[in-house]
Protein backbone atom coordinates (compact mmCIF):
# COMPACT_ATOMS: atom_id res chain seq x y z
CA UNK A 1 -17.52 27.28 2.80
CA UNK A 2 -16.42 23.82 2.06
CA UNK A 3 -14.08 22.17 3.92
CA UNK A 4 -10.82 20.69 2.54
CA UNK A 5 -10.80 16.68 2.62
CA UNK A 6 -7.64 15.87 4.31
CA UNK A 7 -5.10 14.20 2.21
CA UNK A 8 -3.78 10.95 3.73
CA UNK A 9 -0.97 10.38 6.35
CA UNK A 10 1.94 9.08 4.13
CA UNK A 11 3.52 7.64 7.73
CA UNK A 12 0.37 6.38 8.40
CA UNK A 13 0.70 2.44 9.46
CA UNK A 14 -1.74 -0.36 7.83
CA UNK A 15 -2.70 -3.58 8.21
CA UNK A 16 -2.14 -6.33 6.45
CA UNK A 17 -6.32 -6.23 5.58
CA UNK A 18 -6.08 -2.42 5.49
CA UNK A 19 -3.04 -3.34 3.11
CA UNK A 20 -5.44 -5.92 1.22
CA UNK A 21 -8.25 -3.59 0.81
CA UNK A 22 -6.07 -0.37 -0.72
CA UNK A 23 -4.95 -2.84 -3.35
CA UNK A 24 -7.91 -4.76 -3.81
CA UNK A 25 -6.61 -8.52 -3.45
CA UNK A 26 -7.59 -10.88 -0.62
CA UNK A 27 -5.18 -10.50 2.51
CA UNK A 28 -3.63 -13.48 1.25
CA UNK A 29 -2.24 -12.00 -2.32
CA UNK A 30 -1.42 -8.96 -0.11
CA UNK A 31 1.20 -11.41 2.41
CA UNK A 32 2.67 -12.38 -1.00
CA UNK A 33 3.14 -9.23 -2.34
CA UNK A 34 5.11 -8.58 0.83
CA UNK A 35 6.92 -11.55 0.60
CA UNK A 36 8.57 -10.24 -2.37
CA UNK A 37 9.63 -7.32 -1.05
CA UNK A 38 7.33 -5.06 -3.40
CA UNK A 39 6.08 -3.88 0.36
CA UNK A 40 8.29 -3.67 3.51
CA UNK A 41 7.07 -4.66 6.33
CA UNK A 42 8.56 -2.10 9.06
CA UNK A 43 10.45 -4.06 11.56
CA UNK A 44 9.65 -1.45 14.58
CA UNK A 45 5.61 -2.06 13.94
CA UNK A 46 5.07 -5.64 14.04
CA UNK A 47 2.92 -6.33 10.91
CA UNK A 48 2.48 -2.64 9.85
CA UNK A 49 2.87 -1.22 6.75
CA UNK A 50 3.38 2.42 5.15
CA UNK A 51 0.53 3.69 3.55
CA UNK A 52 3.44 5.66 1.08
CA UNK A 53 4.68 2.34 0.66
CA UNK A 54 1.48 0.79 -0.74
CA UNK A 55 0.56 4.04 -2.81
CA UNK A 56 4.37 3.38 -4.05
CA UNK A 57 3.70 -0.03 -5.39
CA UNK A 58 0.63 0.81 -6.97
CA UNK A 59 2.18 3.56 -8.77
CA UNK A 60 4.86 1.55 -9.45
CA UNK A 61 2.20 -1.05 -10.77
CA UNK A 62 0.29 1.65 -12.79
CA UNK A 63 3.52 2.62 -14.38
CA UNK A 64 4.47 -0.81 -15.27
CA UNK A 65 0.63 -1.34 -16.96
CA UNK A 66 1.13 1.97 -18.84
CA UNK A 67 4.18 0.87 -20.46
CA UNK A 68 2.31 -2.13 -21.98
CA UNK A 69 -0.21 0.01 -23.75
């Protein structure tokens, strides 16, 4: 029988690079991202991120593409 992949920890907490890499910028692009508040950086994890947060703004992002169709 085949196992079940197990689906991602929404509360799980990035990195910046782990941050970089789910969006597929250079860490840099990622820090400005953040900057603009499209990502908050939690204030309890010093330079963590939500991986729901992330998978937010790319939704948000493939939303915003889809309406330009």
């Amino acid at each position: 029988m085949k196992e079940k992949p197990e689906s991602p920890n929404p509360h799980q907490l990035l990195t910046i690079q782990e941050v970089a890499d789910l969006l597929r910028v250079s860490r840099m692009t990622a820090y400005t991202i953040v900057k603009q508040g499209h990502i908050p950086k939690l204030s309890i994890a010093r330079g963590r991120y939500r991986l729901s947060d992330v998978l937010a703004y790319i939704d948000s992002q493939e939303d915003k593409h889809d309406k330009e169709d």
